[in-house]
Protein backbone atom coordinates (compact mmCIF):
# COMPACT_ATOMS: atom_id res chain seq x y z
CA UNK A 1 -5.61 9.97 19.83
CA UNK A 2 -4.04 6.99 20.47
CA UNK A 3 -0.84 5.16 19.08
CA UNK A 4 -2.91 2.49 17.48
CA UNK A 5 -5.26 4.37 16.12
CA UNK A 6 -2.55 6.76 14.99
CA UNK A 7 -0.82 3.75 13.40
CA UNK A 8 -4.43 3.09 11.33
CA UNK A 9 -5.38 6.14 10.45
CA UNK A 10 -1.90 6.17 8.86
CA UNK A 11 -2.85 2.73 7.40
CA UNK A 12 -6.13 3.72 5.96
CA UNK A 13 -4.41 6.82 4.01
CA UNK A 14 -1.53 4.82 2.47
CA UNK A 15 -3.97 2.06 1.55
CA UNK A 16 -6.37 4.18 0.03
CA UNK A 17 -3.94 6.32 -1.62
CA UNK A 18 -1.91 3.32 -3.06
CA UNK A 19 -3.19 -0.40 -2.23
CA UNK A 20 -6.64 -0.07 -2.72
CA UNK A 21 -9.05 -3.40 -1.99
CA UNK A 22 -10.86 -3.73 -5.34
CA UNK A 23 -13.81 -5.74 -5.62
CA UNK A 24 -11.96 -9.07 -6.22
CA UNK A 25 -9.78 -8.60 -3.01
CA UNK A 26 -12.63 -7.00 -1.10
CA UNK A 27 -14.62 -10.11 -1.89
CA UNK A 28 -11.75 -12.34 -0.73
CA UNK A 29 -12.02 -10.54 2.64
CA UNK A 30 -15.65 -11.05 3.28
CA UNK A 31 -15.57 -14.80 2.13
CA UNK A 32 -12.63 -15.70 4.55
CA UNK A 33 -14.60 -13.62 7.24
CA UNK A 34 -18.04 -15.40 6.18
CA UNK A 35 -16.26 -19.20 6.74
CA UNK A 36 -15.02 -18.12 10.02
CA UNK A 37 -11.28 -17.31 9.18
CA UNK A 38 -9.06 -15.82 11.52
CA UNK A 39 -8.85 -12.10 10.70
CA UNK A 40 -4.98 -12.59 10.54
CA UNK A 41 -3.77 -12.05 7.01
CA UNK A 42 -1.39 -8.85 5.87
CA UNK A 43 -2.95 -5.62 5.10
CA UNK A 44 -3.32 -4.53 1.60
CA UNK A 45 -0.67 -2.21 2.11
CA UNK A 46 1.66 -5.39 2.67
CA UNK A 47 -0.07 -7.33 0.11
CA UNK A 48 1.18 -4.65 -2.44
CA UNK A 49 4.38 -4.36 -0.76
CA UNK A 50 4.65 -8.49 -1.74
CA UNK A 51 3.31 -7.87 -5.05
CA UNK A 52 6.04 -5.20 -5.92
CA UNK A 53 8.93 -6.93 -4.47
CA UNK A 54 8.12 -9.96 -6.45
CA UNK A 55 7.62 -7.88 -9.50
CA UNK A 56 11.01 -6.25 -8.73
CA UNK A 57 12.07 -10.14 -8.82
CA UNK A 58 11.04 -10.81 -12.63
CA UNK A 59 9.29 -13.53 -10.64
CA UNK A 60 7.43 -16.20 -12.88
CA UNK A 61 7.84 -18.89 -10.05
CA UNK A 62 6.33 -18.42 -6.55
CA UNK A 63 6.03 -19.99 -3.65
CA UNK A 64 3.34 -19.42 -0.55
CA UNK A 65 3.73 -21.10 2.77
CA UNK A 66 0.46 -20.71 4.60
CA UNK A 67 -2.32 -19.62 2.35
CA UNK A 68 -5.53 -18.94 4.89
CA UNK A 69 -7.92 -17.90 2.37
CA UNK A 70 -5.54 -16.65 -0.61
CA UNK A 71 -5.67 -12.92 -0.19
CA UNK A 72 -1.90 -12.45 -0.33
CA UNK A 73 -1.65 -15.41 -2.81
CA UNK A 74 -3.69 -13.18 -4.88
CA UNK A 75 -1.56 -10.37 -4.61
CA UNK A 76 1.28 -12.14 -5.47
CA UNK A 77 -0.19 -13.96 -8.14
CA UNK A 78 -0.94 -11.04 -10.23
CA UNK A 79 2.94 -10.10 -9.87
CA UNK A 80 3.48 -13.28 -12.30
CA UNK A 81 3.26 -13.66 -16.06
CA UNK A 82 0.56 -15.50 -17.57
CA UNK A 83 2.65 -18.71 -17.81
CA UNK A 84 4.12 -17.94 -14.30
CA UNK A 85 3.39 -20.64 -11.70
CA UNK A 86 2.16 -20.08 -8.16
CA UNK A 87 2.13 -23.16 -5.44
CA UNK A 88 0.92 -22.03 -1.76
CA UNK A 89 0.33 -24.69 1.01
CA UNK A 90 -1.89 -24.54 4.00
CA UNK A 91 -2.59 -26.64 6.40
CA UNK A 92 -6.63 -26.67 6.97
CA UNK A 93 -9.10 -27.62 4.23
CA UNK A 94 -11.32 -25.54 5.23
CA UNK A 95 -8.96 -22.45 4.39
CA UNK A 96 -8.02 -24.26 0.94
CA UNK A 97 -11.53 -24.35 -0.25
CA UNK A 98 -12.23 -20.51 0.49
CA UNK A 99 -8.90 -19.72 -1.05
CA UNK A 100 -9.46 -21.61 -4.23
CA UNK A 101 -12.69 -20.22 -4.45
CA UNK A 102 -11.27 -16.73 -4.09
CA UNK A 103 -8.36 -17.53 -6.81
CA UNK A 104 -10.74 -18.61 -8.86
CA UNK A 105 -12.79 -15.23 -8.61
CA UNK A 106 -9.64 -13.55 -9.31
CA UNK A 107 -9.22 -15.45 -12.37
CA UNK A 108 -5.81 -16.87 -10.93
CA UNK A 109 -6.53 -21.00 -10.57
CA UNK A 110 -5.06 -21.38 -13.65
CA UNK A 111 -1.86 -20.26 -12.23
CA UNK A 112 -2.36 -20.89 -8.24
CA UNK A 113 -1.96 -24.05 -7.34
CA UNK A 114 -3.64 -24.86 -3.29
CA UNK A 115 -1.86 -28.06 -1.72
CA UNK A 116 -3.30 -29.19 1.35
CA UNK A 117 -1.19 -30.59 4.26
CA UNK A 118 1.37 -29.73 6.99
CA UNK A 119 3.88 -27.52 5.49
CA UNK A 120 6.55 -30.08 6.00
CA UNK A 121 4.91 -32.81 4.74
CA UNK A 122 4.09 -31.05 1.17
CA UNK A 123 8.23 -29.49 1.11
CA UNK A 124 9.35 -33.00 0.81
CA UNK A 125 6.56 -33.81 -1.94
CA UNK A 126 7.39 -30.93 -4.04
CA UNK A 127 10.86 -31.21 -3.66
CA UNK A 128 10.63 -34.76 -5.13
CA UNK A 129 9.09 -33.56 -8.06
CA UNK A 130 12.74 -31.68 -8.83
CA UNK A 131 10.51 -28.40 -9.60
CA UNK A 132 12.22 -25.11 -11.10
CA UNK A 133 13.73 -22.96 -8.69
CA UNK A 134 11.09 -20.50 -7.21
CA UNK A 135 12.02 -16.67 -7.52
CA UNK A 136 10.32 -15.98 -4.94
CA UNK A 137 9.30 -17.56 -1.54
CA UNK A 138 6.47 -15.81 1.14
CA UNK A 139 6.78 -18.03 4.84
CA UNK A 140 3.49 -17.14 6.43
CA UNK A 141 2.53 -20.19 8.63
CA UNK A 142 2.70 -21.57 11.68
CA UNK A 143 5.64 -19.97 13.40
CA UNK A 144 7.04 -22.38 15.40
CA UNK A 145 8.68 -24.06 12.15
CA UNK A 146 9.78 -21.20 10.64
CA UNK A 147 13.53 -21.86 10.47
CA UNK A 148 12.57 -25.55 8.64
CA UNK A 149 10.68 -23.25 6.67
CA UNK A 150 13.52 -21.35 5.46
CA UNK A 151 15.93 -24.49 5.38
CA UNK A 152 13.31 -25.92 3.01
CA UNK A 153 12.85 -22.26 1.00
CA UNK A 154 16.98 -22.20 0.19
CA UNK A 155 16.46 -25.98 -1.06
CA UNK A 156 13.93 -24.80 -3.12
CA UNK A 157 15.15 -21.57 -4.85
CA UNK A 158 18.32 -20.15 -6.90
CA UNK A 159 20.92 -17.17 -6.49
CA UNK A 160 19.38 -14.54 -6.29
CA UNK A 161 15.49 -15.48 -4.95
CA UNK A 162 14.11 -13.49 -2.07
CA UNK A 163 12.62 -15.11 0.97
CA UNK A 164 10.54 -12.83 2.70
CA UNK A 165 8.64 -14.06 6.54
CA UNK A 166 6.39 -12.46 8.07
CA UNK A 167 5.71 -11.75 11.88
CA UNK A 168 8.99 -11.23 12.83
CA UNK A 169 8.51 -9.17 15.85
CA UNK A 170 5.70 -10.57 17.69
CA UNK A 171 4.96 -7.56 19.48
CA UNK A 172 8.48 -6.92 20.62
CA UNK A 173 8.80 -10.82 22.00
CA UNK A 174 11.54 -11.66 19.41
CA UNK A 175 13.87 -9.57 21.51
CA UNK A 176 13.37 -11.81 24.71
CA UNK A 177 15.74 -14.82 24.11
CA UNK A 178 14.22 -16.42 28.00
CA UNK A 179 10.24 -16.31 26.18
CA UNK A 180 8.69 -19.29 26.75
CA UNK A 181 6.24 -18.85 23.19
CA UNK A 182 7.11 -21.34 20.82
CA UNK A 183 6.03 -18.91 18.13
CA UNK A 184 8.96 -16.57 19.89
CA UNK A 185 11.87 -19.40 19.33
CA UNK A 186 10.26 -20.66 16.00
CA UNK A 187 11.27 -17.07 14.65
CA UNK A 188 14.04 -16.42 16.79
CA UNK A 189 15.52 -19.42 14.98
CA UNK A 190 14.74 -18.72 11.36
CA UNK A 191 16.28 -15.07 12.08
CA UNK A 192 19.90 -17.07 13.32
CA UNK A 193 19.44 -19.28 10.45
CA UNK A 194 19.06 -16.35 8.23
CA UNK A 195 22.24 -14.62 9.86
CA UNK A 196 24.39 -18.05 10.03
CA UNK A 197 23.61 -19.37 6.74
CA UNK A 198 26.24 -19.21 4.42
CA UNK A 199 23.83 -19.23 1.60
CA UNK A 200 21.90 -16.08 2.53
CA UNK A 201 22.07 -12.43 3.38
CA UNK A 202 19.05 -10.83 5.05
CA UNK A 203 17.82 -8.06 7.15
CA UNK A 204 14.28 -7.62 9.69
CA UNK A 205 12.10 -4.46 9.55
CA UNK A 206 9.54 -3.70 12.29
CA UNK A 207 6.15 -2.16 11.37
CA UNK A 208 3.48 -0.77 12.35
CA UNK A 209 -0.15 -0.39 11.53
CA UNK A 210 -3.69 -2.13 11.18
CA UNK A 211 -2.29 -5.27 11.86
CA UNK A 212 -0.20 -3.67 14.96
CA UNK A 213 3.34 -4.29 16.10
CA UNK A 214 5.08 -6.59 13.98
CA UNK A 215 7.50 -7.16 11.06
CA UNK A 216 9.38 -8.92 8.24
CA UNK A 217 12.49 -10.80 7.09
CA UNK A 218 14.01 -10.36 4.17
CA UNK A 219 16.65 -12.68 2.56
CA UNK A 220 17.95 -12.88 -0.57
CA UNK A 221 19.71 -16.30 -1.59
CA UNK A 222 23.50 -16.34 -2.65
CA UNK A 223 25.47 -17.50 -5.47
């Protein structure tokens, strides 16, 4: 056997045992696949790994960078109260209408919120609106911005949110400081930012499994 399939067969057990797709999530999969999305967002295992942590938060405000076609926005949007308050911004239309259709299935569009637009176009916009701190902020876009990402996630949160970004590792790449991948640097900086910043304390975890060699960032925001 190999490693990968090692790594899913591992997958398959913990998801089955413990972050089973039910039919609302399962449906979410097959639209994004059906409109042509790329295959690319986390496993349910993570997804309930999100959904936990931002229970663990009390969170009742959340924030998504880089929605696709709203299967983690889903998980994390049934971490929230009924009055909690879910914003996640992506990029392509295209993924914005399959993801509203998909919160909408999962009776969350009450609560979810889809703005469409570069990422760093729509931080300025909200931030003008002087929202409520978020509890909790997911970074899962392009990753060449990442660090502005995180810059724009402090700005936007309280002592005591988490930050969590995904795709730290990049197959072992974020360990080569000479890699020419913009996606490389782009995390390589939000990880300095994260250990510079006088505002946060964070750690990185590598993982492995259906979605292969990769990893998050964790941060929580200071006082």
């Amino acid at each position: 056997m190999s490693e990968s399939q090692l790594w899913n067969d591992v997958d398959d057990y913990f998801t089955t045992l413990l972050a089973p797709n039910d039919d609302t999530l399962a449906a979410a999969l097959r639209e994004s696949e059906a409109a042509g999305l790329p295959s690319i967002n986390v496993a349910p295992n993570q997804g309930k790994l999100l959904q936990i942590l931002a229970q663990i938060q009390g969170a009742r405000r959340i924030l998504e960078i880089g929605t696709l076609g709203g299967y983690s926005t889903i998980w994390l949007g049934r971490a929230l109260p009924v009055d909690g308050q879910l914003i996640t911004l992506e990029y392509d239309l295209t993924h914005a209408e399959v993801a509203r259709r998909n919160l909408a299935r999962a009776g969350l569009d009450k609560i979810a919120e889809v703005r469409v637009g570069p990422a760093l176009e729509s931080l300025p916009k909200l931030a003008d609106e002087n929202p409520e701190p978020f509890d909790f902020v997911f970074v899962d876009a392009d990753k060449v911005n990442n660090s502005h990402y995180v810059e724009w996630a402090v700005k936007l949160t309280r002592p005591g949110s988490l930050i969590v970004v995904d795709n730290v590792v990049r197959g072992g790449a974020v360990a080569d400081a000479g890699s020419g991948d913009p996606s490389v640097q782009g995390t390589r900086a939000a990880l300095e930012l994260i250990a510079s910043h006088p505002k946060l304390s964070g750690t990185a975890l590598q993982t492995v499994g259906s979605k292969g060699y990769d990893g998050f960032a964790l941060a929580r925001v200071l006082a």
